[in-house]
Protein backbone atom coordinates (compact mmCIF):
# COMPACT_ATOMS: atom_id res chain seq x y z
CA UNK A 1 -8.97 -7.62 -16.85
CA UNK A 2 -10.06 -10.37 -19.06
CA UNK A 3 -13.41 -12.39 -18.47
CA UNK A 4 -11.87 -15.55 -18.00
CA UNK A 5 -9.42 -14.32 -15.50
CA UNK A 6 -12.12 -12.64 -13.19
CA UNK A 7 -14.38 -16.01 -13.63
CA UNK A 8 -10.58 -18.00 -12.49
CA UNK A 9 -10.07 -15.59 -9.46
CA UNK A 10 -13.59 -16.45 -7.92
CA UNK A 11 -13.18 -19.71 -5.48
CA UNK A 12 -16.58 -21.66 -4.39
CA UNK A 13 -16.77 -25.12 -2.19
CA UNK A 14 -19.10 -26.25 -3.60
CA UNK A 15 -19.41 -27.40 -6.97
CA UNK A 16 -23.34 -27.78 -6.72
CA UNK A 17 -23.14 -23.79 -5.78
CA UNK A 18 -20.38 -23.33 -8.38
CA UNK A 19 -22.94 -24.49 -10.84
CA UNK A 20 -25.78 -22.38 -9.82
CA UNK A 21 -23.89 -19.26 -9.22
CA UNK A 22 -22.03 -19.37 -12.98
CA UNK A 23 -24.27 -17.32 -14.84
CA UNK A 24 -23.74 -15.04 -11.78
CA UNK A 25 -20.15 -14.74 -11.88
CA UNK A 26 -20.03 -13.98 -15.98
CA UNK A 27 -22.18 -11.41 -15.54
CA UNK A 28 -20.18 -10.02 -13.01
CA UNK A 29 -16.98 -10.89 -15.49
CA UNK A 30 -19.00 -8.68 -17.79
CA UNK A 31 -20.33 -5.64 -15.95
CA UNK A 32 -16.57 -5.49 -14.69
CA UNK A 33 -15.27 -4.56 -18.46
CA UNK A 34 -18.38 -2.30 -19.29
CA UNK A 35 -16.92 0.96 -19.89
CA UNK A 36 -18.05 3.24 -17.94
CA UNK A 37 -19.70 6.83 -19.89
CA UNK A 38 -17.91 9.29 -21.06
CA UNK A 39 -19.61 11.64 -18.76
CA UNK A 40 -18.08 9.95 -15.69
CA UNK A 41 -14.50 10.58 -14.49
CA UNK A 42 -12.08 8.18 -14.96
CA UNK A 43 -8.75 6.80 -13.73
CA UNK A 44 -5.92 7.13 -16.04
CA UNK A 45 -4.25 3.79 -16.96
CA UNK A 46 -0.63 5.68 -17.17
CA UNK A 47 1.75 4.71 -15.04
CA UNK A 48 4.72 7.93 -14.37
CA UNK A 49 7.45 5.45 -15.15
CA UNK A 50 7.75 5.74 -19.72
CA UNK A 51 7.83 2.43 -20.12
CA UNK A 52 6.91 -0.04 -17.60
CA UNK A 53 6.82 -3.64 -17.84
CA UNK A 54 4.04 -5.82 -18.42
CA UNK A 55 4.00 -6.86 -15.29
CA UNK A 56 3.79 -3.59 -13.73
CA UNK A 57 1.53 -2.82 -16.68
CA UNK A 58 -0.73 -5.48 -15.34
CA UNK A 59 -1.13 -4.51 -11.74
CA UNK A 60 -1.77 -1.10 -12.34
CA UNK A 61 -4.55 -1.94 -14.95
CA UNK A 62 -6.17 -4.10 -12.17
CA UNK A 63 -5.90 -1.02 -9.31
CA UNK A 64 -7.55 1.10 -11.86
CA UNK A 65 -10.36 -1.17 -13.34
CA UNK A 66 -11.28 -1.23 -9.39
CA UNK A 67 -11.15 1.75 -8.93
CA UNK A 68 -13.06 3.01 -12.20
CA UNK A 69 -15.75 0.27 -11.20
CA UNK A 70 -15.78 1.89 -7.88
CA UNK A 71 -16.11 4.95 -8.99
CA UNK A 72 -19.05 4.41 -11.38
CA UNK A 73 -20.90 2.02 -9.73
CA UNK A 74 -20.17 -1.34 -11.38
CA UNK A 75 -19.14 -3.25 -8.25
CA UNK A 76 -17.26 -2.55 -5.27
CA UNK A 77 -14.15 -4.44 -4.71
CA UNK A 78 -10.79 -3.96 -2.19
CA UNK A 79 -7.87 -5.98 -2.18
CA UNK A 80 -6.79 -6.74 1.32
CA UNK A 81 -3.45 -6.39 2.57
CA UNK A 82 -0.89 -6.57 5.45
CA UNK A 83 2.18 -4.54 5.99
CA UNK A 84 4.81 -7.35 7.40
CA UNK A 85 7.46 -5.06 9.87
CA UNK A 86 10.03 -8.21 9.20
CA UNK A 87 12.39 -7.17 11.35
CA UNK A 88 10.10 -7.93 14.34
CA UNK A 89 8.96 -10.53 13.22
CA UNK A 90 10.25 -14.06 14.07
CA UNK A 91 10.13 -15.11 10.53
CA UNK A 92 9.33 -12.45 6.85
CA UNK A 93 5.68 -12.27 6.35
CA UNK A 94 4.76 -13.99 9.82
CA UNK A 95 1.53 -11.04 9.85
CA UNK A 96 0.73 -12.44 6.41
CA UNK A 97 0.66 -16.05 7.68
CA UNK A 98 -1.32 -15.09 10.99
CA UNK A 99 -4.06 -13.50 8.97
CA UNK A 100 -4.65 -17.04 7.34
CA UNK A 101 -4.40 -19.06 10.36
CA UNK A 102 -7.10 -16.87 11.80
CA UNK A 103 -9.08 -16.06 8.45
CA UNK A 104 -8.59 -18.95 6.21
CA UNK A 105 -7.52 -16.79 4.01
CA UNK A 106 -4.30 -14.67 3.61
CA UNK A 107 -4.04 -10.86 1.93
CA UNK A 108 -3.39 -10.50 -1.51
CA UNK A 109 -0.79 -7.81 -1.14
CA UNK A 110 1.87 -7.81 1.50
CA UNK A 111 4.01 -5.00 1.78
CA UNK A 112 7.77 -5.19 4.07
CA UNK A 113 10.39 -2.33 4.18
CA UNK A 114 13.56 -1.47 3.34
CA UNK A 115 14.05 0.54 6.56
CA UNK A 116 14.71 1.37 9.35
CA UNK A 117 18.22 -0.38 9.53
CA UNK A 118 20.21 -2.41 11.33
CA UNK A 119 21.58 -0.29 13.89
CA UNK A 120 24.46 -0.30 11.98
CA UNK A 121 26.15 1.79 8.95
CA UNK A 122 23.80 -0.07 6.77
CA UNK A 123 20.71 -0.98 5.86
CA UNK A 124 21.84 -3.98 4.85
CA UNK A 125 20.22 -6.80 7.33
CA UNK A 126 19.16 -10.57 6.75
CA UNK A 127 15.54 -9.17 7.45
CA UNK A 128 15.81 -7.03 4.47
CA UNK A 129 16.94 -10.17 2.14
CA UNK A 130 14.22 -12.39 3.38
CA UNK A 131 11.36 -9.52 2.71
CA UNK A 132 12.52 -9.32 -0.65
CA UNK A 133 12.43 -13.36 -0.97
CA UNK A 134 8.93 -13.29 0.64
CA UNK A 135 7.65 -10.82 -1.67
CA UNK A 136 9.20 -12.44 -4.82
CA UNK A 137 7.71 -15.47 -4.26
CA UNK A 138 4.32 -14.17 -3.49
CA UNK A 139 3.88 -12.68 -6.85
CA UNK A 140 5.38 -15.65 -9.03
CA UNK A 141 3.27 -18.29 -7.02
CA UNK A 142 0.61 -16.60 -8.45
CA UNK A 143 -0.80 -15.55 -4.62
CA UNK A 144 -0.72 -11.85 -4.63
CA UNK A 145 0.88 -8.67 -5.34
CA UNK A 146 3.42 -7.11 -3.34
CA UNK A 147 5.22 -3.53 -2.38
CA UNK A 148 7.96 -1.45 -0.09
CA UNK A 149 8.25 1.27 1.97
CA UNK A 150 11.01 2.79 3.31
CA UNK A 151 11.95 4.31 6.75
CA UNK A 152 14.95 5.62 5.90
CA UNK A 153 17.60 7.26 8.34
CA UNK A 154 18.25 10.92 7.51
CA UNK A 155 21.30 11.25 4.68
CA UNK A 156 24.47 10.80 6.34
CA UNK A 157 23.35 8.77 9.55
CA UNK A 158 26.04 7.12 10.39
CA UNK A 159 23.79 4.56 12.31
CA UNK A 160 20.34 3.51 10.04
CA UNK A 161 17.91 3.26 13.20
CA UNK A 162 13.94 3.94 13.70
CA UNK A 163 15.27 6.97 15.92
CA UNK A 164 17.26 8.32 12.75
CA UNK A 165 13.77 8.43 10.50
CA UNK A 166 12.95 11.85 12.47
CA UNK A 167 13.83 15.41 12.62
CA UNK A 168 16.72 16.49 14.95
CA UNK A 169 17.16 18.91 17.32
CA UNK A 170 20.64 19.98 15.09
CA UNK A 171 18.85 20.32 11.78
CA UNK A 172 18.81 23.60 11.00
CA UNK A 173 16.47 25.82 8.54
CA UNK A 174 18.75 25.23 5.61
CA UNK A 175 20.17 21.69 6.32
CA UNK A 176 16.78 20.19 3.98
CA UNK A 177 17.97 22.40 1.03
CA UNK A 178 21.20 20.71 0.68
CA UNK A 179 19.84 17.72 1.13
CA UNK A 180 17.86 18.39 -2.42
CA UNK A 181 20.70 20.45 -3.73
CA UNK A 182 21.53 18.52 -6.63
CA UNK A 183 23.06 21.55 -8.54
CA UNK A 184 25.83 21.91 -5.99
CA UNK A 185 26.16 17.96 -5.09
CA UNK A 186 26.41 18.44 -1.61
CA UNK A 187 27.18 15.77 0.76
CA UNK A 188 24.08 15.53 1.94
CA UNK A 189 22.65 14.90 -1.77
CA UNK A 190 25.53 12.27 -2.20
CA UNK A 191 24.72 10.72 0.99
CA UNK A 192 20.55 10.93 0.07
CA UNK A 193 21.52 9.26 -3.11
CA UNK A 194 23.63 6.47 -1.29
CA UNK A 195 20.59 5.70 0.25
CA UNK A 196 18.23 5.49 -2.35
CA UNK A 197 20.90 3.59 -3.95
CA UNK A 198 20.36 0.45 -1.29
CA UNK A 199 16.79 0.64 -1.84
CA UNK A 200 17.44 0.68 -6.01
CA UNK A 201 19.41 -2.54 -6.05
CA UNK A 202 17.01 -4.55 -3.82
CA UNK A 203 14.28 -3.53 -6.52
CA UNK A 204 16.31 -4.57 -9.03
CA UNK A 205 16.34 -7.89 -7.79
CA UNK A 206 12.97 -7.88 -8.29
CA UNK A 207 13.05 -6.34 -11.65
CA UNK A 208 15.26 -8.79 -13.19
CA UNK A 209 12.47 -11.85 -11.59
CA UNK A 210 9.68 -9.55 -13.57
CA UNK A 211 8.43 -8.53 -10.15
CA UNK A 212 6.46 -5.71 -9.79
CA UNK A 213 6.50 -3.27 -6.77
CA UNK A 214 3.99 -0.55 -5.25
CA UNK A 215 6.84 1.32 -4.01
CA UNK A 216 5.91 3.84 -1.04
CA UNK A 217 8.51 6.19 -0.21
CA UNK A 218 8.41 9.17 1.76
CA UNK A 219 4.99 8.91 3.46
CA UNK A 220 3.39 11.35 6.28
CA UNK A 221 5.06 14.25 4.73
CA UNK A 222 2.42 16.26 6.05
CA UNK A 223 2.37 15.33 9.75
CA UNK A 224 2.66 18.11 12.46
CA UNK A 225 5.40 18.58 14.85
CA UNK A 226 3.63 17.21 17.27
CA UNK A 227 3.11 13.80 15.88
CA UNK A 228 7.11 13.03 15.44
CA UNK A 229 7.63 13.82 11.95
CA UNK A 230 10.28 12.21 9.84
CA UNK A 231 13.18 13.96 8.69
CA UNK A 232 11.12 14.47 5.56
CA UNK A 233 8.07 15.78 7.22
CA UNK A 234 6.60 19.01 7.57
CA UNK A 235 9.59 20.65 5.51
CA UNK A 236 8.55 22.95 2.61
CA UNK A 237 6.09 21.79 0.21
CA UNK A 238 8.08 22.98 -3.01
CA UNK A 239 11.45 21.34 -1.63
CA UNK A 240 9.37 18.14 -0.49
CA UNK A 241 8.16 18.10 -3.91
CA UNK A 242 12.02 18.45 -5.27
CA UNK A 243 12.70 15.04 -3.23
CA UNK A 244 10.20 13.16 -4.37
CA UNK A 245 11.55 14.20 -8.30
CA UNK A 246 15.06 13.54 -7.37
CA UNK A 247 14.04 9.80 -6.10
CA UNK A 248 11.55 8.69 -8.81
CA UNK A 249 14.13 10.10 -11.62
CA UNK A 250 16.97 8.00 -9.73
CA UNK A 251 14.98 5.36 -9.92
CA UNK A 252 13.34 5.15 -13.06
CA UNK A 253 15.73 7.27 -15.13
CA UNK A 254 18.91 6.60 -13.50
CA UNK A 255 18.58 2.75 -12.70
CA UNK A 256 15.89 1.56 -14.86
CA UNK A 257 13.75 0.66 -12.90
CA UNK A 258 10.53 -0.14 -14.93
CA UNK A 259 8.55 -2.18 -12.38
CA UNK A 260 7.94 0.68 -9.87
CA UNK A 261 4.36 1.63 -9.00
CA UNK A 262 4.92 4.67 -6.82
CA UNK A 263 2.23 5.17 -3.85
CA UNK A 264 2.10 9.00 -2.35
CA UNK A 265 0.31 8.79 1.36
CA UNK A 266 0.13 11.86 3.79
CA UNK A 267 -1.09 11.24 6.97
CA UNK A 268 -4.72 11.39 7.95
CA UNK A 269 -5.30 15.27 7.64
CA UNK A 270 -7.46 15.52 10.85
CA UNK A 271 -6.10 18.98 11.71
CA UNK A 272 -4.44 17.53 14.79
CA UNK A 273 -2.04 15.23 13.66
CA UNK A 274 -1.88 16.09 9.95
CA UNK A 275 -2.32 19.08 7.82
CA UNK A 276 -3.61 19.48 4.55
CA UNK A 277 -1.39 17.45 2.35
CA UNK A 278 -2.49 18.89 -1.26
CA UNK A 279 1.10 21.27 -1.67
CA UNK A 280 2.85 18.47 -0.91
CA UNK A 281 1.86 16.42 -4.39
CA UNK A 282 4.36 15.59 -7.10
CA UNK A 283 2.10 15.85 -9.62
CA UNK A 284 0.03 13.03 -11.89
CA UNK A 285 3.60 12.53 -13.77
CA UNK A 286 5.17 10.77 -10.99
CA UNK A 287 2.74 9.62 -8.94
CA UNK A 288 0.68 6.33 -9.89
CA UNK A 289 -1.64 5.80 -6.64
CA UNK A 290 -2.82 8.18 -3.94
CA UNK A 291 -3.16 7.25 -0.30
CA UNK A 292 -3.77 7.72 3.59
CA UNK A 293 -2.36 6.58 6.64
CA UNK A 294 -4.85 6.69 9.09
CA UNK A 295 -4.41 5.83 12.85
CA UNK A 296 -6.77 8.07 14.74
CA UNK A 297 -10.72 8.22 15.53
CA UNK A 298 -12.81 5.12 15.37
CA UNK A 299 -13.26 2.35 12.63
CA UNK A 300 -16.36 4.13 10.92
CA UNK A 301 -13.59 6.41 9.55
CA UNK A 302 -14.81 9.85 8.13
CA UNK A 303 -15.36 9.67 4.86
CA UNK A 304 -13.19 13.00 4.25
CA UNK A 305 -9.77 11.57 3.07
CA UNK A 306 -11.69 8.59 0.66
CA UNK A 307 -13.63 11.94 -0.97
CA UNK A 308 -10.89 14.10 -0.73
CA UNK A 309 -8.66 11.59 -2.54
CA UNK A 310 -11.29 10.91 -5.38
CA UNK A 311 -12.39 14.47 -5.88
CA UNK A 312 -9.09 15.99 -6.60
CA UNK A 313 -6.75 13.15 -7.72
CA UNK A 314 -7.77 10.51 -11.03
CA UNK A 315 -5.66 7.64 -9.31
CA UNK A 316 -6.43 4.45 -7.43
CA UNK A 317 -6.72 5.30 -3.97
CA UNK A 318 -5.45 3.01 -1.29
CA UNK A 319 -5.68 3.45 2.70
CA UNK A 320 -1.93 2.82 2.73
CA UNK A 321 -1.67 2.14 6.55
CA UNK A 322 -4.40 1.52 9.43
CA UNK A 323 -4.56 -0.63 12.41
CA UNK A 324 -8.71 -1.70 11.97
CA UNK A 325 -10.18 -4.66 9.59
CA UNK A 326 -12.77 -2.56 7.10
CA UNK A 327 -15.73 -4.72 7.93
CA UNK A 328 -17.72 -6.28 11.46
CA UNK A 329 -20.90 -8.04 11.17
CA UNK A 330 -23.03 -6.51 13.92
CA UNK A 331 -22.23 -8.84 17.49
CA UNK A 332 -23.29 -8.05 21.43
CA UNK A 333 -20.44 -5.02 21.75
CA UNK A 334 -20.21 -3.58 18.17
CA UNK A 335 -22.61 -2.24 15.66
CA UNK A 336 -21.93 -3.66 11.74
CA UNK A 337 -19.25 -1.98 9.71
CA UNK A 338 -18.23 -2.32 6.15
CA UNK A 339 -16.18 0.21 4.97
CA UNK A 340 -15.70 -1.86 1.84
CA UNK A 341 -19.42 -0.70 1.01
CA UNK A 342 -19.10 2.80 2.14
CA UNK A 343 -15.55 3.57 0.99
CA UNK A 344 -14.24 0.80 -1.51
CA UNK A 345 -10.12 1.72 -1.65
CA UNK A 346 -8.96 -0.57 -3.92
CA UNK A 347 -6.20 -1.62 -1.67
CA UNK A 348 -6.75 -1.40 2.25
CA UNK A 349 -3.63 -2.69 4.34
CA UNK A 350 -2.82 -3.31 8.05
CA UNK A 351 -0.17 -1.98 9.81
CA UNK A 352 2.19 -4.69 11.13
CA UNK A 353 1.12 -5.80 14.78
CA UNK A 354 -1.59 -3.43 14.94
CA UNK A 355 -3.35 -6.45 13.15
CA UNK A 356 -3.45 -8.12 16.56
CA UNK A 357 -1.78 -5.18 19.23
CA UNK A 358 -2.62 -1.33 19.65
CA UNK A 359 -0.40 1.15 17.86
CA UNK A 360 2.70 0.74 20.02
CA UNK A 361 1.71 -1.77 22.73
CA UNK A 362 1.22 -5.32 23.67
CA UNK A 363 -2.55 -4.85 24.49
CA UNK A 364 -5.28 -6.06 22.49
CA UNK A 365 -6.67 -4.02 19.20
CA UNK A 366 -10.13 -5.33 20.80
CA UNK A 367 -11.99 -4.02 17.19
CA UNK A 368 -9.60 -6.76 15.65
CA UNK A 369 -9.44 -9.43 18.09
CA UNK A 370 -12.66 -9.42 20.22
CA UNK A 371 -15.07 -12.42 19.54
CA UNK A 372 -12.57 -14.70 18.29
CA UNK A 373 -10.87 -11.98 15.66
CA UNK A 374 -14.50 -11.52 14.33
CA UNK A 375 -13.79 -7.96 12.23
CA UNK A 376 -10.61 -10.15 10.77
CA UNK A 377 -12.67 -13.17 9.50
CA UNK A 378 -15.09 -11.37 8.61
CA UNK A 379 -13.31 -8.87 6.33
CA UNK A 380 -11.86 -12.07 4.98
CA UNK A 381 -15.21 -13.83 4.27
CA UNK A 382 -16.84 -10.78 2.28
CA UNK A 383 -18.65 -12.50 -0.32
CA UNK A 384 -22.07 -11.13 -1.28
CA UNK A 385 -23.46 -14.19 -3.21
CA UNK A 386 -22.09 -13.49 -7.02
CA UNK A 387 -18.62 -12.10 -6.43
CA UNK A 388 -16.02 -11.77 -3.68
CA UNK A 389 -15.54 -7.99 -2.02
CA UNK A 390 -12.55 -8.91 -1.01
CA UNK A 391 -9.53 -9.85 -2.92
CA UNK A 392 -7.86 -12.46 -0.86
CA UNK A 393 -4.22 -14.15 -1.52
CA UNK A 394 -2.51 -17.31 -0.34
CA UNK A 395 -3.21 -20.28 -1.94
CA UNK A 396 -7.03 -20.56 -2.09
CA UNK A 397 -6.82 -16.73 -3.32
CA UNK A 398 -10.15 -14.97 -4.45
CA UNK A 399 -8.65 -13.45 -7.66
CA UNK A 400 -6.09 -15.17 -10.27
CA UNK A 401 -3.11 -13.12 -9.19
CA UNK A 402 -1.47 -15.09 -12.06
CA UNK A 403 -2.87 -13.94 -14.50
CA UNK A 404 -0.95 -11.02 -14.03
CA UNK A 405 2.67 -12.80 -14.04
């Protein structure tokens, strides 16, 4: 991250302040290239795919750099983000544009899905097309970086549905082993692949525009049965692992995919809902940023899964999925939060409607929406005097975005 682009990304009013604050923002251009010593850990800038593009290059430097700074004490900035669940949505990226009619400001990463089908034989849906044109345009407008998950239907569902993504009552103990079981090409490999295979050529759309992706596959592995795992869930580590190989080398190896930043995210590991995730890891080789999904216990989350990440893992760590803005000036019914302070992920992302409903309802998330949506605007306002906290996108973004084009 060059000076000039960190002294481009930072957006004042008022020139009189813009003036006054310069000397400000190049030192803060500056401390944010200091290397950090030796003695301190540090983030590897090596992404798992050989030979990535410059794009993807690019993005990844900028996770890390955040994180590193993070890490060592330099300064303590998060990208903010919205997961866009398109096929609710009366429009792709309708959460994205919400966030900016209520914040003035819009995320600088937006992340859509591939999944969970059309309730048909395919995944193929006009939902899936317009995500992919929402998120292509983001990144070359120069307003923000973009990803993908995937909720995909077990292999050889003959209907791709939400109620496919989880385990069924037929599955039996060695029905996941064939699914992996490359060696003897067994339907259900052929039929795993044929999925992966819908996912591959909507990324190479992207590829070919020079568009990269934080691509999320295969998240809440380590969920219990009694929080509805997915198909994928709660299987055997070892095997789990074997998945995870057999889609990255598909991907990367197979198609050539070089613009693939792959995110691994358990599920909170509470105990209740999710176990310890750590047997479930790939390994540093094909794994470029760790993660959490965390839905459970209140806004102030436990530090735990931010310190767990860090301590074993040298990877940008990102809180993947939650339903609660990270910070909440102190009002009448709440006490002040910043989580940005406490626990600076370099990427923190809202879950769909959650930005404005609870998890699975049409009532008020009253942490987001109380007192005119004050946690929202005022995670989006996060500015401490010399830099922004937050990395907002849009088009009055508070980092270049492109400058990483």
């Amino acid at each position: 991250m060059h000076t000039s682009s960190i002294a481009a990304s930072l957006r004042f009013s008022n020139p009189l302040r813009r003036v006054i604050l310069g000397a400000a923002v190049c030192v803060t251009a500056l401390l944010l290239n200091l290397s950090p010593t030796a003695a301190q850990a540090q983030v590897s800038r090596t992404l798992s795919t050989p030979f990535p593009s410059p794009q993807a290059r690019k993005v990844f430097d900028l996770l890390v750099t955040l994180e590193n700074n993070s890490r060592n004490g330099v300064s303590k900035q998060t990208i903010m983000g919205q997961h866009c669940e398109a096929q609710k949505e009366r429009y792709a990226g309708e959460y994205w544009v919400r966030v900016g009619e209520i914040a003035g400001r819009r995320p600088g990463f937006v992340e859509f899905d591939f999944g969970p089908g059309n309730y048909g034989p395919t995944y193929q849906a006009p939902y899936v097309d317009t995500s992919v044109g929402f998120a292509r345009d983001r990144f070359l407008f120069g307003e923000g970086i973009v990803g993908f998950s995937f909720h995909q239907s077990y292999p050889g569902a003959s209907v791709k549905s939400w109620e496919n993504n989880f385990r069924q009552p037929w599955m039996d103990y060695n029905w996941f082993g064939r699914v992996i079981n490359w060696q003897a090409n067994t339907a259900e490999y052929r039929a795993l692949l044929s999925d992966l295979s819908f996912a591959a050529d909507k990324l190479a759309i992207l590829k070919q525009l020079n568009v990269p992706v934080l691509y999320r596959p295969f998240h809440e592995m380590n969920k219990r049965p009694n929080a509805s795992p997915f198909w994928w869930s709660n299987q055997d580590p070892a095997q789990y692992r074997q998945l995870w190989v057999i889609m990255h080398d598909y991907l990367v190896r197979t198609r050539g995919l070089d613009n693939l930043i792959f995110v691994w995210s358990p599920y909170e590991w509470d105990g209740t809902y999710g176990g310890d995730p750590w047997n479930y890891y790939p390994g540093d080789d094909r794994v470029d940023v760790v993660a959490v999904d965390i839905y459970h216990g209140n806004p102030y989350f436990p530090g735990q899964f931010y310190t767990d990440l860090g301590a074993r893992y040298r990877k940008p760590r990102m809180l993947a999925e939650t339903d609660k803005l990270p910070v909440r000036w102190g009002d009448s019914r709440y006490a002040t939060v910043s989580e940005i302070d406490a626990r600076p992920w370099v990427l923190w992302s809202v879950w769909g409607d959650t930005l404005l409903y609870n998890v699975g309802t049409t009532t008020p998330n009253d942490w987001n929406v109380s007192n005119n949506h004050k946690a929202i605007r005022d995670s989006y306002s996060y500015h401490d005097g010399s830099i922004w906290r937050v990395l907002t996108g849009g088009a009055n973004p508070t980092y270049n975005w492109g400058s990483l084009r």
